[in-house]
Protein backbone atom coordinates (compact mmCIF):
# COMPACT_ATOMS: atom_id res chain seq x y z
CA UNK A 1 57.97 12.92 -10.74
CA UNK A 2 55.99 12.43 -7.51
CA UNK A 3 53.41 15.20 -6.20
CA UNK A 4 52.18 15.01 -2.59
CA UNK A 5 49.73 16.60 -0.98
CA UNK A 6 50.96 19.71 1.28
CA UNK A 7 52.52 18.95 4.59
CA UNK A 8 50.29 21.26 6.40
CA UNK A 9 47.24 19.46 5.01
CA UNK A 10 48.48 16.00 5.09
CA UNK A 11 47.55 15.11 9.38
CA UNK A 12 44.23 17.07 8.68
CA UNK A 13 43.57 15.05 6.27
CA UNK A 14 44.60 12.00 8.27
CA UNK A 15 43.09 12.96 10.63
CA UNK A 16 39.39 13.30 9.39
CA UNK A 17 40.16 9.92 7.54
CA UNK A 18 39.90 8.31 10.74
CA UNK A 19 37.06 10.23 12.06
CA UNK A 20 34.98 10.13 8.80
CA UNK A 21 31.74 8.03 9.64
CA UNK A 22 32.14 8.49 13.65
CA UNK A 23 29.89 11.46 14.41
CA UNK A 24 25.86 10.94 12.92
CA UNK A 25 23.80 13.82 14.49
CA UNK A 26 19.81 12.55 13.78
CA UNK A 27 17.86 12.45 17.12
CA UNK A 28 17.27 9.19 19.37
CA UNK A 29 14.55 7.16 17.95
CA UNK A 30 11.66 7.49 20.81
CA UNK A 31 8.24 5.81 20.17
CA UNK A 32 5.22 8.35 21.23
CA UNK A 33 4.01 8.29 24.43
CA UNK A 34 0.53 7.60 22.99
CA UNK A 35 1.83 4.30 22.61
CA UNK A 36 3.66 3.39 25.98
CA UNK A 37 -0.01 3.22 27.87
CA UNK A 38 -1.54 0.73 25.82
CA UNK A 39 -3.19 -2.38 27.12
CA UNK A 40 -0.98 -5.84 26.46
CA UNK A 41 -3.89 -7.45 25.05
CA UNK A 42 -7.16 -6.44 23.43
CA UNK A 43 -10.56 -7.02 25.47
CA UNK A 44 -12.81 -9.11 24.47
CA UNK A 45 -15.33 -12.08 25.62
CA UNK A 46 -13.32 -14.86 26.50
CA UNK A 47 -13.87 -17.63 24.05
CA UNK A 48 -11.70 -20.85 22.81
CA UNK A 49 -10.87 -21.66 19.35
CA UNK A 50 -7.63 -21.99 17.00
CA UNK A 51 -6.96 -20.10 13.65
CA UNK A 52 -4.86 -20.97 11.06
CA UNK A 53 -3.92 -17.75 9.32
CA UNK A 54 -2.40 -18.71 5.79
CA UNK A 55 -4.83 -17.90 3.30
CA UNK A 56 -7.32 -17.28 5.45
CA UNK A 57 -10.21 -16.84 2.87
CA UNK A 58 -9.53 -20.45 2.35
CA UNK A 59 -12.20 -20.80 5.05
CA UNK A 60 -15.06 -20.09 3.77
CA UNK A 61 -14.45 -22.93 1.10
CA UNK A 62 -15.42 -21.45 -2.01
CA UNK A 63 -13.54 -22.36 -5.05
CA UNK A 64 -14.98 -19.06 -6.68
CA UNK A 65 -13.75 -16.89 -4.32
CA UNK A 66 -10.50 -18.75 -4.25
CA UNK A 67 -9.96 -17.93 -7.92
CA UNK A 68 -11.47 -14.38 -7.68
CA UNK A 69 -8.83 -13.26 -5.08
CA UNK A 70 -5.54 -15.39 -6.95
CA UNK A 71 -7.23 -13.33 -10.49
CA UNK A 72 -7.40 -9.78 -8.34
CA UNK A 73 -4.01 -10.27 -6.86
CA UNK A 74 -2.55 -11.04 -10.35
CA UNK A 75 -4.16 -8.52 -12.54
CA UNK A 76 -5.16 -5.62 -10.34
CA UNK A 77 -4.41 -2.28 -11.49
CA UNK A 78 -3.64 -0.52 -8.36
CA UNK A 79 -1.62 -3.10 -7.34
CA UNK A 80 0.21 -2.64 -10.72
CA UNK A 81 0.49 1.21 -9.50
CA UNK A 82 1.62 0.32 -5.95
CA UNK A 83 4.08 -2.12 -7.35
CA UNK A 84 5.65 0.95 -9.63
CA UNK A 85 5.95 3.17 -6.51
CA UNK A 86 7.92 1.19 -4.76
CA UNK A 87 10.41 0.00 -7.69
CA UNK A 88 10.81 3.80 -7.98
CA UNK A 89 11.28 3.87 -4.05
CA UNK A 90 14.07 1.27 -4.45
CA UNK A 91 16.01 3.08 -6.77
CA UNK A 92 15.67 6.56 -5.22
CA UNK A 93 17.12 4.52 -2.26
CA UNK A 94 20.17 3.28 -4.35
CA UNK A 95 20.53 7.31 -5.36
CA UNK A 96 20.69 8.19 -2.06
CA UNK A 97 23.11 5.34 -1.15
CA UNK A 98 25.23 6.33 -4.11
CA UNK A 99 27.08 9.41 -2.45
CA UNK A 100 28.63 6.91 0.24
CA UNK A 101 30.82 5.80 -2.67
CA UNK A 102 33.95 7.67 -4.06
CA UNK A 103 33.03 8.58 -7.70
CA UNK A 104 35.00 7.69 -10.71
CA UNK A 105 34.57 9.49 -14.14
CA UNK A 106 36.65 8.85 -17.59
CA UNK A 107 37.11 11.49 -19.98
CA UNK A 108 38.56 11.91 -23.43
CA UNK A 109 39.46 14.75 -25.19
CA UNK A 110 40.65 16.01 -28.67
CA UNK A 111 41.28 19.47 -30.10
CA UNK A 112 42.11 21.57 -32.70
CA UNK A 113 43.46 25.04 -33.63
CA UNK A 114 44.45 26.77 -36.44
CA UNK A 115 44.80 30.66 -36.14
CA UNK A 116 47.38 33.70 -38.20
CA UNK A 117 50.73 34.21 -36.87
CA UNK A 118 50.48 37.50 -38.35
CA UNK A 119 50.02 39.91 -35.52
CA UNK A 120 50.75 37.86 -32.85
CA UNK A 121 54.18 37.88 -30.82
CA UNK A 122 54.88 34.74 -32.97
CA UNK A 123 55.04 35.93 -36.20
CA UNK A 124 57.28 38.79 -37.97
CA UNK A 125 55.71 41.10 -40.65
CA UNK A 126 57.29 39.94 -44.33
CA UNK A 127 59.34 37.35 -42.79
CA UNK A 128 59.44 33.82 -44.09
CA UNK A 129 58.23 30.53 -42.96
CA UNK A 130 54.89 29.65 -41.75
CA UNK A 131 52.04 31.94 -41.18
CA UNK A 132 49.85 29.98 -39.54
CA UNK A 133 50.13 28.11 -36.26
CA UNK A 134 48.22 24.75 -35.90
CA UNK A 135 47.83 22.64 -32.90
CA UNK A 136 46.03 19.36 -32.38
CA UNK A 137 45.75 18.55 -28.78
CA UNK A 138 44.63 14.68 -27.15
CA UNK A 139 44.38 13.98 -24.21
CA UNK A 140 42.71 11.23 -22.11
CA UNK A 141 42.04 11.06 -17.85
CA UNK A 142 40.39 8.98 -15.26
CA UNK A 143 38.93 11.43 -11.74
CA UNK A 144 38.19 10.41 -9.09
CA UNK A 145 36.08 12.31 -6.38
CA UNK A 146 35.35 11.13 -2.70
CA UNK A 147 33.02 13.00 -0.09
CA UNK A 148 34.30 12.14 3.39
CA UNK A 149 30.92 11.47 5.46
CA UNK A 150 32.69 13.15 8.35
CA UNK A 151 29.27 14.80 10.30
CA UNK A 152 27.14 11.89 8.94
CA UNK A 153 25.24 13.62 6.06
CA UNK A 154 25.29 10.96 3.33
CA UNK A 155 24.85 8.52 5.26
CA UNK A 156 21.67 10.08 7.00
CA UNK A 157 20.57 10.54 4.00
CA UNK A 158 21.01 6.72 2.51
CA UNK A 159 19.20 5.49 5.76
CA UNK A 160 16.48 7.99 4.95
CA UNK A 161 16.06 6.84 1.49
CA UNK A 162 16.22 3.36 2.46
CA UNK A 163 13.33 3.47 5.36
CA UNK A 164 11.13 5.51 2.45
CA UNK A 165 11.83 2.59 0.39
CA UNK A 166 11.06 0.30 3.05
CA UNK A 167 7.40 2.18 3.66
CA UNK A 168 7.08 1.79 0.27
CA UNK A 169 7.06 -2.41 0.42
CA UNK A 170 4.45 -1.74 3.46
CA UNK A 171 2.20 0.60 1.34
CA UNK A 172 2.03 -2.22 -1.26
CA UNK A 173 0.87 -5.04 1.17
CA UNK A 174 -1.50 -2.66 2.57
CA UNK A 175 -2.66 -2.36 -1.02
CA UNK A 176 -3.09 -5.87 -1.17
CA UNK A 177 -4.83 -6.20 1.96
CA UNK A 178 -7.27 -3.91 0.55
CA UNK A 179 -7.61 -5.39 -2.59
CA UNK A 180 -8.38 -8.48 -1.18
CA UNK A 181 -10.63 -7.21 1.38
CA UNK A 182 -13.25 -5.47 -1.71
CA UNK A 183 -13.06 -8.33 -3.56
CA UNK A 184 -14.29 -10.26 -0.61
CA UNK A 185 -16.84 -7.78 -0.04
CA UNK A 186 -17.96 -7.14 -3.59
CA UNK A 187 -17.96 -11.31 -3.46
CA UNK A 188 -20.41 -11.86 -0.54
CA UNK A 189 -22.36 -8.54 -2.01
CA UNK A 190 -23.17 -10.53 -5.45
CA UNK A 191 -24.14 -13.56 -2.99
CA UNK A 192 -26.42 -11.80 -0.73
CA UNK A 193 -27.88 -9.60 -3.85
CA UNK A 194 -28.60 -12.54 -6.07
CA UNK A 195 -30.79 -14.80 -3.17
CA UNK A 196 -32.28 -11.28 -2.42
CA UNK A 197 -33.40 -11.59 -6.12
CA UNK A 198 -34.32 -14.76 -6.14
CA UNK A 199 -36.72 -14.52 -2.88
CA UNK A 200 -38.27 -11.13 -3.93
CA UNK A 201 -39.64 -12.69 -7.20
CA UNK A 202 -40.45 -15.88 -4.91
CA UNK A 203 -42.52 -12.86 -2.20
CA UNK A 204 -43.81 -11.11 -5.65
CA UNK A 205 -45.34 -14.52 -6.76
CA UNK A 206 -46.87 -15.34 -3.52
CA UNK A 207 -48.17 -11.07 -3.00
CA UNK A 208 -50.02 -11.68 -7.46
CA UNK A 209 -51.54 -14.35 -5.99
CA UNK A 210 -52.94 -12.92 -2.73
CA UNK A 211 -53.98 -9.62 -4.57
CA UNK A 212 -55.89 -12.43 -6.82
CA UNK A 213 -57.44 -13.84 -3.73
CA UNK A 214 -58.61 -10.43 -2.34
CA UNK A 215 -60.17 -8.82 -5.49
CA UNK A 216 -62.42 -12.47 -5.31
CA UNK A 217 -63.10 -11.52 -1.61
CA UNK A 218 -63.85 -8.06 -2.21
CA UNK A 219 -65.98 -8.82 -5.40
CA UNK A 220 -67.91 -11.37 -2.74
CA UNK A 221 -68.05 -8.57 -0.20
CA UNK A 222 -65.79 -10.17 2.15
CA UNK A 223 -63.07 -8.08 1.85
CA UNK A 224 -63.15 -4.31 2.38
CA UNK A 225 -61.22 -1.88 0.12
CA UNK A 226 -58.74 -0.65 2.39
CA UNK A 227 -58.09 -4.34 2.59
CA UNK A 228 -57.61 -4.47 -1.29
CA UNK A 229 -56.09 -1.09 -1.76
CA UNK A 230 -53.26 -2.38 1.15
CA UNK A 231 -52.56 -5.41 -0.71
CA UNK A 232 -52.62 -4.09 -3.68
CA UNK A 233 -50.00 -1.53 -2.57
CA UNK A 234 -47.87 -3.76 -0.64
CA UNK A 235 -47.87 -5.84 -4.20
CA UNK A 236 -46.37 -2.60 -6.14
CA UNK A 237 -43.89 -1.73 -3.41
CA UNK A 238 -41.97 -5.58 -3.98
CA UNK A 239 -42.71 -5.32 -7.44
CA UNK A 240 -40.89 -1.57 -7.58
CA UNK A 241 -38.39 -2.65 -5.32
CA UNK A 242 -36.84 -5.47 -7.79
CA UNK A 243 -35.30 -3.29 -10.52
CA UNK A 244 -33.25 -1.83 -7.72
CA UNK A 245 -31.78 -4.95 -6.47
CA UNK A 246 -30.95 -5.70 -9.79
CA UNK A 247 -29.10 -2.71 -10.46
CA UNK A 248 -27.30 -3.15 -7.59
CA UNK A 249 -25.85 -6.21 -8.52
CA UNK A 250 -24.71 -4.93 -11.86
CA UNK A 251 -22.96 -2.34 -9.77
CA UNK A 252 -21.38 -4.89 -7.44
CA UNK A 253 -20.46 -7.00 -10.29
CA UNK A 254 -18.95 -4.29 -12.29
CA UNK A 255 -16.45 -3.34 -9.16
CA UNK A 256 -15.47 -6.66 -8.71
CA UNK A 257 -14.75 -6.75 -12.64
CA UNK A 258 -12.24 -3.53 -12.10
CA UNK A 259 -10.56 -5.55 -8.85
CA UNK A 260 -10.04 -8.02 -10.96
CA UNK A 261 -8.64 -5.90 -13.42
CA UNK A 262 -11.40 -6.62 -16.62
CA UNK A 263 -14.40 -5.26 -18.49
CA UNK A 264 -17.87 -6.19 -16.36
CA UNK A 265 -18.74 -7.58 -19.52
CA UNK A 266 -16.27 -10.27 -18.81
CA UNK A 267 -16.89 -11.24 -14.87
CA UNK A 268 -19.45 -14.02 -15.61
CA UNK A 269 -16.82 -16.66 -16.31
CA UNK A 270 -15.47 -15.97 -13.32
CA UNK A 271 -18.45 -15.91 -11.01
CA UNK A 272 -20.26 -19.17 -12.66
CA UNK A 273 -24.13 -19.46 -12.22
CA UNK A 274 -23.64 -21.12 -8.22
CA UNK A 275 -22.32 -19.42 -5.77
CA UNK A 276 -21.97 -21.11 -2.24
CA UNK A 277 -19.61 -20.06 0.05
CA UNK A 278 -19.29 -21.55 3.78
CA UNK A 279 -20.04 -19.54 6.96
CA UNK A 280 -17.38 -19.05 9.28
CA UNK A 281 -18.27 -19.12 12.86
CA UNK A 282 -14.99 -19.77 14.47
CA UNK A 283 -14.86 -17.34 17.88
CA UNK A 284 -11.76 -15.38 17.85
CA UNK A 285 -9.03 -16.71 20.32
CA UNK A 286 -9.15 -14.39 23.53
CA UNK A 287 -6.58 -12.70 24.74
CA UNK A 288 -4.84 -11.71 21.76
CA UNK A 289 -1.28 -9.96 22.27
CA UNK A 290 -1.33 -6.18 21.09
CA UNK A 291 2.11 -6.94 19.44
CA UNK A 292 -0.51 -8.09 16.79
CA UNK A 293 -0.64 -4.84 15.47
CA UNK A 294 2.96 -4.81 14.71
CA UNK A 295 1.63 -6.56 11.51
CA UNK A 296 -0.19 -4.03 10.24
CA UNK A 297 1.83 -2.69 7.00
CA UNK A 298 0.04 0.95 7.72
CA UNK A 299 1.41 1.26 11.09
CA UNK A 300 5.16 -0.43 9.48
CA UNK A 301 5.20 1.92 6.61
CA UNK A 302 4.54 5.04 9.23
CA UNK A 303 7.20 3.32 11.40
CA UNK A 304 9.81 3.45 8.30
CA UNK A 305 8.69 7.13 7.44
CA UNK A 306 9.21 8.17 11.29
CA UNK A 307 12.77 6.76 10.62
CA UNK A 308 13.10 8.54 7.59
CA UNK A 309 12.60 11.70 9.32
CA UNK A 310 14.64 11.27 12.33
CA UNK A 311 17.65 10.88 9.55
CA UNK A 312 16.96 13.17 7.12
CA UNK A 313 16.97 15.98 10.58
CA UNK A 314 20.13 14.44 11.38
CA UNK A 315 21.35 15.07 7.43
CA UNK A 316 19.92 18.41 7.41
CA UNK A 317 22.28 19.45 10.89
CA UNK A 318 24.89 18.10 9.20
CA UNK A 319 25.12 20.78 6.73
CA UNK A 320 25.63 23.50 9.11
CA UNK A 321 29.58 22.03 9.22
CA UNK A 322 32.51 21.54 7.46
CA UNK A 323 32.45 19.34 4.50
CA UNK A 324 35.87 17.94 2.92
CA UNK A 325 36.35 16.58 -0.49
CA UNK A 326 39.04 14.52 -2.18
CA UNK A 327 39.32 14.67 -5.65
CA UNK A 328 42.45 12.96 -7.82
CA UNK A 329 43.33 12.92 -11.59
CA UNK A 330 45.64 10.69 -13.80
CA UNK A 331 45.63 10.93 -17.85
CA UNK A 332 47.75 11.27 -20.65
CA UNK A 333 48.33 14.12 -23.46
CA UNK A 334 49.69 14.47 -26.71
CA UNK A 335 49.74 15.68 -29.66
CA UNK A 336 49.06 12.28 -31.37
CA UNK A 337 46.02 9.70 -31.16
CA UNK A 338 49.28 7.43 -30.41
CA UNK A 339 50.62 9.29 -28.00
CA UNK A 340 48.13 8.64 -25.46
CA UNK A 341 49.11 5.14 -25.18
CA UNK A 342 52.62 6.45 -24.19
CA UNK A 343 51.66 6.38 -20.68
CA UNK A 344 55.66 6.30 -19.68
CA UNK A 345 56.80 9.94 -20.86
CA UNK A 346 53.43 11.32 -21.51
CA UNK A 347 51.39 11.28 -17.86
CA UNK A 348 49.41 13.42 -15.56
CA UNK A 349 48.90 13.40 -12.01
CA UNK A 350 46.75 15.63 -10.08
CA UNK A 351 45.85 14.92 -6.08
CA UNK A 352 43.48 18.04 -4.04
CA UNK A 353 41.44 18.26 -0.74
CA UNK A 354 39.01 20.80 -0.59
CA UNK A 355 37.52 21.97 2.64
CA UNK A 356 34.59 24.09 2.05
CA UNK A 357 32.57 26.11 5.26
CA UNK A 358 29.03 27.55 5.02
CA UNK A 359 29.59 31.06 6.18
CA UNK A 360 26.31 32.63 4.86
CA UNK A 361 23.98 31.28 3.18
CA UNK A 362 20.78 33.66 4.27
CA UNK A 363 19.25 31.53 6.47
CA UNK A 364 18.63 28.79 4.10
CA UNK A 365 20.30 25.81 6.19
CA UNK A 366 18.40 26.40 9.39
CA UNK A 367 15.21 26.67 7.87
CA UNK A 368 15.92 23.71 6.21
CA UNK A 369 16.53 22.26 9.40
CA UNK A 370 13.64 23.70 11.07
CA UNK A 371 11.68 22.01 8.03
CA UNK A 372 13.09 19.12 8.62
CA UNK A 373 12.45 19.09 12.47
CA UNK A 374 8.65 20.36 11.54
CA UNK A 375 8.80 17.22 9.24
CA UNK A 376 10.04 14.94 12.26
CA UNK A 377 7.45 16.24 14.17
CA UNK A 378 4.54 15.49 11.78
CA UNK A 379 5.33 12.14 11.35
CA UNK A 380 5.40 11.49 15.28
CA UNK A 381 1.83 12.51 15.37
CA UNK A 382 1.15 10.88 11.94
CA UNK A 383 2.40 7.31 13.70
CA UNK A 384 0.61 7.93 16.88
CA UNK A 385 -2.47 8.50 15.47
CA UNK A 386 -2.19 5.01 13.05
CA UNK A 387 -1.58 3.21 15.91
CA UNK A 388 -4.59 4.59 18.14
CA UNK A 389 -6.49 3.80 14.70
CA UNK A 390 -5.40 0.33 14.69
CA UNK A 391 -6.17 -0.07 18.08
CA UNK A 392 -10.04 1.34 17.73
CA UNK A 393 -10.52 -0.66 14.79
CA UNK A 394 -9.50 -4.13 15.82
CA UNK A 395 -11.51 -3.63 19.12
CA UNK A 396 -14.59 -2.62 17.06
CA UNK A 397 -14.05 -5.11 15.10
CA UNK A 398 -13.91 -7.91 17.49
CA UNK A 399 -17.03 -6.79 18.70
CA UNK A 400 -19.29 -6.37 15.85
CA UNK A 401 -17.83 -9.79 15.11
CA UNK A 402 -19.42 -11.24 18.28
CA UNK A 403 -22.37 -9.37 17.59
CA UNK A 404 -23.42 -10.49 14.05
CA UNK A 405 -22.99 -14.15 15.24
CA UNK A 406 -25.73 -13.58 17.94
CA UNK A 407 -27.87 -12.11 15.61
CA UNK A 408 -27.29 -14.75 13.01
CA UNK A 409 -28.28 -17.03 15.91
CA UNK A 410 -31.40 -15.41 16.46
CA UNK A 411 -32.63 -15.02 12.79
CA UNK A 412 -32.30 -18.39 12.46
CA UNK A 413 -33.78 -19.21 14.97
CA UNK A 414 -36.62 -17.52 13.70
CA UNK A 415 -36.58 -19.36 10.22
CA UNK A 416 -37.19 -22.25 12.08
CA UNK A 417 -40.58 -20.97 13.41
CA UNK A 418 -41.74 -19.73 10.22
CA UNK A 419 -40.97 -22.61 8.67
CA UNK A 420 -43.36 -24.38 10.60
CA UNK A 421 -46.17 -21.52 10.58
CA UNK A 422 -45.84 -22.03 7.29
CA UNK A 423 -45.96 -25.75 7.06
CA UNK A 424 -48.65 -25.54 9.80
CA UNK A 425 -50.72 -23.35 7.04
CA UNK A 426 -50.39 -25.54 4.52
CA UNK A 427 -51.68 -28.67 6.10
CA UNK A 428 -54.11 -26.78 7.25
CA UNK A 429 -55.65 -25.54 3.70
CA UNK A 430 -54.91 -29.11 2.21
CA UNK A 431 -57.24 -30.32 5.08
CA UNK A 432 -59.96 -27.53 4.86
CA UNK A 433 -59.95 -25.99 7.61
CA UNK A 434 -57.27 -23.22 6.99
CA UNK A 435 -57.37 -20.41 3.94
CA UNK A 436 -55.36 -20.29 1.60
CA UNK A 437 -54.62 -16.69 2.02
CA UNK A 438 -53.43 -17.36 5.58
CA UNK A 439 -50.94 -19.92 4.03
CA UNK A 440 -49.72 -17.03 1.73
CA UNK A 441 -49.00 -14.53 4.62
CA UNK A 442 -46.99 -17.30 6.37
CA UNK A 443 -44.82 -18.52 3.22
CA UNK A 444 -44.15 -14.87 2.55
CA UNK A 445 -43.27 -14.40 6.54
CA UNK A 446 -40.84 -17.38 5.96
CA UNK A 447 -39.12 -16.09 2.43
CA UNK A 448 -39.00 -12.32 4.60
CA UNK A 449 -36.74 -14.29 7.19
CA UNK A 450 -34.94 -15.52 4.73
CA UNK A 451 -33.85 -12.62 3.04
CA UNK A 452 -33.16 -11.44 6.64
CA UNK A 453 -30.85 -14.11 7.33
CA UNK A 454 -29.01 -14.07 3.48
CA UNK A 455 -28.42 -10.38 4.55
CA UNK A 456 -27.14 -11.65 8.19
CA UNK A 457 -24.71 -13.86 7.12
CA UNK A 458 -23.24 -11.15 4.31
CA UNK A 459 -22.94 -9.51 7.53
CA UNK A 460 -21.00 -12.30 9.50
CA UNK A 461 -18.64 -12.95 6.59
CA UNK A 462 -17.58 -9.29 6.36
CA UNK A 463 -17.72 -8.80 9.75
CA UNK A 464 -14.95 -11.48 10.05
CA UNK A 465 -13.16 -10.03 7.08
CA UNK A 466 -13.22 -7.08 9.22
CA UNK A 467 -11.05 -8.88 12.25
CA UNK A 468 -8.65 -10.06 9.55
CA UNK A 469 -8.20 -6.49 7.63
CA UNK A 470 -7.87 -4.43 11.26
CA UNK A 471 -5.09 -7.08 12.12
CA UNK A 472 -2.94 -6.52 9.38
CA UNK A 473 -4.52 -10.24 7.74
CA UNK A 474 -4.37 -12.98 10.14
CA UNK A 475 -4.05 -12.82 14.34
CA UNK A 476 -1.19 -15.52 14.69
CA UNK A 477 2.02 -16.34 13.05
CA UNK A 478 2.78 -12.69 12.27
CA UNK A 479 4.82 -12.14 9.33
CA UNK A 480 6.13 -8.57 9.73
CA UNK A 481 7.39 -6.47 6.55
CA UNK A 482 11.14 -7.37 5.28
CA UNK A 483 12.90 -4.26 3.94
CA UNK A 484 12.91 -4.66 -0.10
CA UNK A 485 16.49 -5.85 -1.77
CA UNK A 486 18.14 -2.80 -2.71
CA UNK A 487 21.43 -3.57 -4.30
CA UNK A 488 24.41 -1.86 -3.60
CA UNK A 489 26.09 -2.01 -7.05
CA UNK A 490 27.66 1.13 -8.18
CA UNK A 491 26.76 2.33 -11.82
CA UNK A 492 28.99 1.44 -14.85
């Protein structure tokens, strides 16, 4: 016995076969038009040079560092959260994809009965034979159910699911770029912090001995007590100011311990005793492209969620129209466990369409829409405003860059010319005709300059760290985000 579906319903049906997947009803994508005035190339002073972006950090060619960043980027615990989001991204993308797919359940079934014949139609008051009717029912089937994407619904709502997933890979190399960017910072923090140590108990020395020198003067008279008092105050103010440098590394040390995903108690295997990492004064290439910022995963992740609202508007319109479902059942029943297998004599076949209309539904479908829209809206202004961020922040960048190198220039320029005040003093006590306490003002001039310079080249490093992070990592050989794998497998 064959069953077919009506005649009436048969070219509808047809019909919409053919049509199913045709009509998608999200909005054009449009960039902002923030965007469309932007300059082709950021402005900066003209300068020549070549960068090689992979592992850039390499640079500054510092083993340390080298294994600080590999031991962040392996054990870091918001990477380890970042990493979670978007494996849960990826499979809410696969959900979503899922209803693109005709969907095929098994069932099977056994029951049993046993009730009185007395009473019923079936049995006869003091008449013989049974009085109670058993049955024992089994029955197994195989559905089948299929969603014809006619308006574009399911498969707005895949695309939308797969650009969140897609953010979701950007959000975790952003994470990465900002992992790497503290550790470099907390790095070149411990650097600067410890020579700031070492040179105020080098300036603390030199001020105990020239408070010794002018309690001898004042004792002879030749020193008045303002003079004393002044020293002697200058002496407290270095001494005082050492237990807070101190604590500050501790502090520095302890965040790097958390980047790198341990106890602070167990960051001085890692950071050694030495720490010498090379300044990099390489000018930044001029004229770089503003395609650049492409690279940026913040501005790629707001791309994909801008995407993800454009289709999840056009999913949302969708459900203001028809929607038409196939469904089809085969199976077997019997009275028997065996009789299942008799698929011959024993079969069932059931084939529908339903066609199913929103007629009222209280408003619920356009407000989603108008949600939806509001959504679409928000992320527009949500992109625009990344990218004008991007923009600022890569041309401050730049420039601060240029800046710290000319005053890197200049403080060391100035070490030079303490140096030699301060060699000057010296061979002029060892002859005689200096003091000695002149010879102490111009060491501790040259060990101020110092810790002027320590603190300037922090500076430089981070300020080039700075060009990297506001560029997404590197400013050549872009490598934009690739979408994530998300399989297509249906589930067993």
């Amino acid at each position: 016995m064959k069953i077919q579906i009506g005649s009436t319903l048969s070219p509808m049906v047809a019909v919409l076969l053919m049509t199913s997947g045709c009509i998608s009803l999200e909005p054009q994508s449009v960039a902002p038009e923030i965007t469309a005035g932007m300059p082709e190339q950021f402005a900066q002073p003209d300068s020549d040079g070549r960068y090689q972006s992979d592992r850039w950090w390499t640079a500054f060619q510092d083993p340390v560092l080298n294994n600080l960043l590999d031991e962040a980027l392996g054990n870091n615990l918001d990477l380890a959260e970042a990493s979670a989001r978007l494996r849960a991204a990826e499979a809410q993308a696969r959900v979503s994809k899922s209803g693109l797919f005709p969907q095929v359940n098994a069932t099977l079934d056994s029951s049993y009965s046993d009730s009185p014949l007395a009473g019923t139609a079936f049995g006869a008051s003091g008449g013989i034979g049974a009085s109670r009717l058993e049955i024992e029912t089994y029955s197994s089937s195989l559905g089948f159910s299929y969603e014809l994407d006619i308006w574009g619904k399911l498969r707005n709502d895949a695309r939308a699911g797969r650009a969140d997933a897609i953010a979701a890979a950007a959000d975790l190399q952003s994470v990465r770029l900002a992992v790497m960017a503290e550790v470099v910072t907390s790095y070149f923090d411990i650097v600067d912090a410890r020579h700031q140590i070492e040179l105020t108990t080098k300036i603390i020395d030199i001020l105990g001995d020239r408070l010794e020198q002018t309690e001898n003067r004042y004792q002879r008279g030749l020193a008045t007590s303002f003079e004393l008092y002044q020293v002697r105050q200058d002496f407290r103010n270095i001494q005082a100011g050492l237990p807070q440098r101190e604590i500050q590394l501790t502090a520095t040390e302890g965040q790097l311990a958390v980047l790198t995903g341990r106890y602070s108690d167990n960051i001085a295997d890692l950071l050694g005793t030495r720490l010498s990492p090379q300044l990099v004064f390489t000018p930044i290439p001029a004229g770089l492209p503003m395609d650049l910022l492409a690279q940026r995963p913040d501005i790629f992740a707001e791309s994909q969620r801008l995407e993800s609202a454009r289709f999840n508007l056009g999913a949302r319109k969708a459900e203001l129209f028809p929607s038409l479902s196939l469904t089809a059942g085969t199976g077997t029943q019997s009275g028997q466990p065996s009789g299942l297998f008799d698929v011959m004599d024993k079969w069932i076949l059931n084939l529908g369409a339903g066609l199913t209309a929103p007629l009222f539904q209280g408003g619920r479908i356009r407000a989603n829409i108008e949600i939806a829209d509001a959504q679409y809206a928000q992320q527009t202004a949500v992109y625009a405003r990344t990218v004008l961020t991007a923009f600022q922040e890569v041309t401050s960048a730049i420039n601060r860059y240029e800046e710290e190198r000319q005053r890197y220039r200049f403080l060391f320029s100035q070490l030079d010319e303490a140096g030699a005040a301060a060699d000057l003093q010296s061979r002029r006590f060892s002859t005689g005709v200096g003091d000695y306490v002149d010879y102490l003002d111009a060491l501790r001039a040259q060990y101020q300059v110092q810790s002027s310079l320590s603190s300037a080249a922090r500076d430089v490093a981070l300020s080039r760290l700075a060009v990297h992070r506001a560029l997404g990592g590197s400013w050549n050989n872009s490598q934009p985000v690739t979408a994530p794998n998300i399989s297509t497998s249906g589930d067993s």
